[in-house]
Protein backbone atom coordinates (compact mmCIF):
# COMPACT_ATOMS: atom_id res chain seq x y z
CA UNK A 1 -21.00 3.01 -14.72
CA UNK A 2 -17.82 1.44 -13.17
CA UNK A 3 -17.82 1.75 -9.25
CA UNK A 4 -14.79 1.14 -7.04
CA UNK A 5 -15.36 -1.38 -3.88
CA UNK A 6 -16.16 1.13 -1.27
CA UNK A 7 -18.98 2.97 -3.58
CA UNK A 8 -20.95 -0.29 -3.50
CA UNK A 9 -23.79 0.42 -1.10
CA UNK A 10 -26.02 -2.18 -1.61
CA UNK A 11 -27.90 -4.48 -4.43
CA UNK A 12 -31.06 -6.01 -5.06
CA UNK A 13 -31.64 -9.50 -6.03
CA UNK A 14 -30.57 -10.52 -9.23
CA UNK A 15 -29.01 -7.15 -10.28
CA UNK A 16 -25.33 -6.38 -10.83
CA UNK A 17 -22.87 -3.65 -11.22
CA UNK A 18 -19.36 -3.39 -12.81
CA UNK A 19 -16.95 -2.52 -10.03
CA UNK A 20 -13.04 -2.07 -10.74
CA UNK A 21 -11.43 -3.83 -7.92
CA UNK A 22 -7.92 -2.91 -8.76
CA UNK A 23 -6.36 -0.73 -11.20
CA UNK A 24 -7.91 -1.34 -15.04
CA UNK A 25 -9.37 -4.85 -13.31
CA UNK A 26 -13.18 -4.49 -13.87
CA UNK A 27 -15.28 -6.96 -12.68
CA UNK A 28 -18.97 -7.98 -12.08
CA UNK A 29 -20.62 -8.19 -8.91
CA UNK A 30 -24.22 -9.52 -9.25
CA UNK A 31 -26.38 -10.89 -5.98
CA UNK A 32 -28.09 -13.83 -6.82
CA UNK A 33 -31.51 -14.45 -5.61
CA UNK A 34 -30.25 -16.11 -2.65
CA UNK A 35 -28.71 -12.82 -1.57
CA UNK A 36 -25.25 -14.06 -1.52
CA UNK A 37 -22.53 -12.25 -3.65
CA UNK A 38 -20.89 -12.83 -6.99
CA UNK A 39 -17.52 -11.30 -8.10
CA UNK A 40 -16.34 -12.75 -11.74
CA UNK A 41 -15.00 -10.83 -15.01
CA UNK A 42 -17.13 -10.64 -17.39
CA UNK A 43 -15.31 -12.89 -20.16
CA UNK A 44 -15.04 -15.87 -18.36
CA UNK A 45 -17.93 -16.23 -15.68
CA UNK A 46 -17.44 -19.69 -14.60
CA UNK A 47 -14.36 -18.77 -12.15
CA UNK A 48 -16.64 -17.27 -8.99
CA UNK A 49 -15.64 -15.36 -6.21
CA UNK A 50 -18.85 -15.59 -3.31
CA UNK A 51 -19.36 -13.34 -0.63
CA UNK A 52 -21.69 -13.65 2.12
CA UNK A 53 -22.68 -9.78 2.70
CA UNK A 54 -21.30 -6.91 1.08
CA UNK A 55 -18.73 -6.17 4.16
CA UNK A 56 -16.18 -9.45 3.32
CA UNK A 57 -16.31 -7.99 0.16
CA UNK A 58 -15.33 -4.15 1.11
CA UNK A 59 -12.23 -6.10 3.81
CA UNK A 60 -11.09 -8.05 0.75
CA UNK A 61 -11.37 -5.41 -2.35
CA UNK A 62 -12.04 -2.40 -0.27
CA UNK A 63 -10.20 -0.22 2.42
CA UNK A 64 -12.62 -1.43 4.85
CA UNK A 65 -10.45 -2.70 7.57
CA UNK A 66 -12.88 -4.05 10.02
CA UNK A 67 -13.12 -7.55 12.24
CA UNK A 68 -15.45 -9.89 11.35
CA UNK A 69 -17.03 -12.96 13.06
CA UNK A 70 -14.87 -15.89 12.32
CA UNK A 71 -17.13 -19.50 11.78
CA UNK A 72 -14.08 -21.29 9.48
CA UNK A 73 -10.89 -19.56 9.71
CA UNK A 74 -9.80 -22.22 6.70
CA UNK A 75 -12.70 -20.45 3.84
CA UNK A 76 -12.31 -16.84 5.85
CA UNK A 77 -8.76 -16.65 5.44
CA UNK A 78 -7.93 -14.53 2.89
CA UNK A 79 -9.96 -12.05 4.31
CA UNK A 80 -8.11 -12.56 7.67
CA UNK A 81 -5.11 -11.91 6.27
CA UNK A 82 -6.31 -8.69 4.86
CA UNK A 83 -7.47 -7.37 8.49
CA UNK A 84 -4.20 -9.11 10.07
CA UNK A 85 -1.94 -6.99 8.43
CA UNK A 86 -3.52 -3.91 10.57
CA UNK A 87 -3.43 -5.82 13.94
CA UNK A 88 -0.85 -6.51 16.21
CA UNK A 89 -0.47 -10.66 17.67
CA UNK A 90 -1.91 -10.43 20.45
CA UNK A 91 -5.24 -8.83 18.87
CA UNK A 92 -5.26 -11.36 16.54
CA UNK A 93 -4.96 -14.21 18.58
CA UNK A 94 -7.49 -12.41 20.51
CA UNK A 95 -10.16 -12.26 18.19
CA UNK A 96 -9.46 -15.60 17.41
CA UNK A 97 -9.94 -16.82 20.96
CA UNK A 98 -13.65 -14.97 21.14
CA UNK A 99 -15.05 -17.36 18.22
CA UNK A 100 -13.61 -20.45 19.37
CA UNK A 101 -10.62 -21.97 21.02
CA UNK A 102 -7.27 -21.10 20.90
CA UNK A 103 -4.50 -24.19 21.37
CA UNK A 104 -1.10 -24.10 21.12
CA UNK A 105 0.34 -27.45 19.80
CA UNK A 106 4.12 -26.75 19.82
CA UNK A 107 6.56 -23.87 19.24
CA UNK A 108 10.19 -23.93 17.20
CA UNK A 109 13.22 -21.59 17.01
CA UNK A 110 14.77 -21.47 13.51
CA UNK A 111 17.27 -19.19 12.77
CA UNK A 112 16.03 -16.49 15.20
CA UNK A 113 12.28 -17.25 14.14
CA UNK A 114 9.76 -18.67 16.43
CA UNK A 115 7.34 -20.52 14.70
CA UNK A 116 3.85 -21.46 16.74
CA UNK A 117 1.66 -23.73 15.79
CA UNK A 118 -1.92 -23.64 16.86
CA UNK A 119 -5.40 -25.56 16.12
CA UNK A 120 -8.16 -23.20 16.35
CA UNK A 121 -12.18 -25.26 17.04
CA UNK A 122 -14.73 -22.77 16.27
CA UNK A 123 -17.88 -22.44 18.42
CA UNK A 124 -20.13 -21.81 15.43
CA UNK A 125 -19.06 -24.18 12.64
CA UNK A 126 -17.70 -27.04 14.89
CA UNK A 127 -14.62 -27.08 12.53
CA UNK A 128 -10.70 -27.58 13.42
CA UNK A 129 -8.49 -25.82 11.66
CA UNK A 130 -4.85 -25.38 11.52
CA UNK A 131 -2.71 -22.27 11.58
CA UNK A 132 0.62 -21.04 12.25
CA UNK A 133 2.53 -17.42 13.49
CA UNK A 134 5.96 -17.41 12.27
CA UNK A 135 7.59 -13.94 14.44
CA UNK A 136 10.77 -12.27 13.96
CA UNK A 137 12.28 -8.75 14.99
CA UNK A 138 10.24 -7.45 12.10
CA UNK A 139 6.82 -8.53 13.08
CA UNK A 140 4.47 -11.53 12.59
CA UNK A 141 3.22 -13.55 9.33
CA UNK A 142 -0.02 -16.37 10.02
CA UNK A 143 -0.51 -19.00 7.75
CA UNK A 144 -3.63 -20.54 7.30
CA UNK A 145 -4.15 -23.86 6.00
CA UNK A 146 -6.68 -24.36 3.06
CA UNK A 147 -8.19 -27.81 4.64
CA UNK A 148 -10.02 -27.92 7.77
CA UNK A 149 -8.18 -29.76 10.27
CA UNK A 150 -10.43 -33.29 9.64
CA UNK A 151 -9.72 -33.17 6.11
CA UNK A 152 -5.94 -32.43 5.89
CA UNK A 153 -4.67 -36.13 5.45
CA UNK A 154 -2.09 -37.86 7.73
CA UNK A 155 1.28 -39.86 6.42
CA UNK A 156 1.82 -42.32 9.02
């Protein structure tokens, strides 16, 4: 049986399901005995996708469109992304500012875009990470950076 993302109520320990997460794109999704999450296909298992609970996976695969709490914006963000696109900036910067620390480092004008870029401390993780809101007429894009903030290396 072959369930789509938002049918997925809930799985025991060590079981799994096949769940098509996009069109004629089945997966598996198995919870391991630690009770975390496991999305791979089925003919090459070593490439992992890990979810925490069930609910990052329904915001990433799903229609679930729903804020989360945010403890490392850098491993969170391509779920942030997902719920971004549904928010306006101020929201987002928002929610951002109730799990941690919101600074502004500098701001640009290119070409009619303002480009902002912001470090973001979280109150859980006690990570610094790095992001940026390019806006235009049309609306807002954030990019996240992959690294933490400490890791991300210098040139001098």
């Amino acid at each position: 049986m072959i369930l789509k993302p938002m049918e997925v109520k809930n799985l025991k320990r060590g079981k799994w399901i096949d769940v098509e997460v996009y069109d004629g794109d089945v997966r598996v999704l198995r919870r391991n005995y630690c009770g975390v999450y496991e999305l791979f296909h089925r003919d090459n298992p070593r490439k992992i996708e890990y979810f925490e609970d069930l609910q990052l996976f329904k915001i990433r695969y799903g229609t679930l469109i729903k804020k989360f709490p945010l403890t490392n914006i850098s491993k969170q963000r391509l779920e942030i992304y997902k719920v971004a696109e549904h928010l306006d900036l101020s929201s987002l910067l928002k929610w951002f500012s109730t799990y941690g620390i919101v600074n502004l480092k500098k701001s640009i004008n290119i070409d009619g875009l303002k480009i902002d870029y912001y470090l973001w401390s979280s109150d859980a993780d006690a990570c610094n990470c790095e992001f940026q809101i390019i806006e235009s007429k049309d609306g807002y894009t954030i990019n996240i950076s992959k690294e933490p903030f400490e890791k991300i290396k210098r040139a001098s």
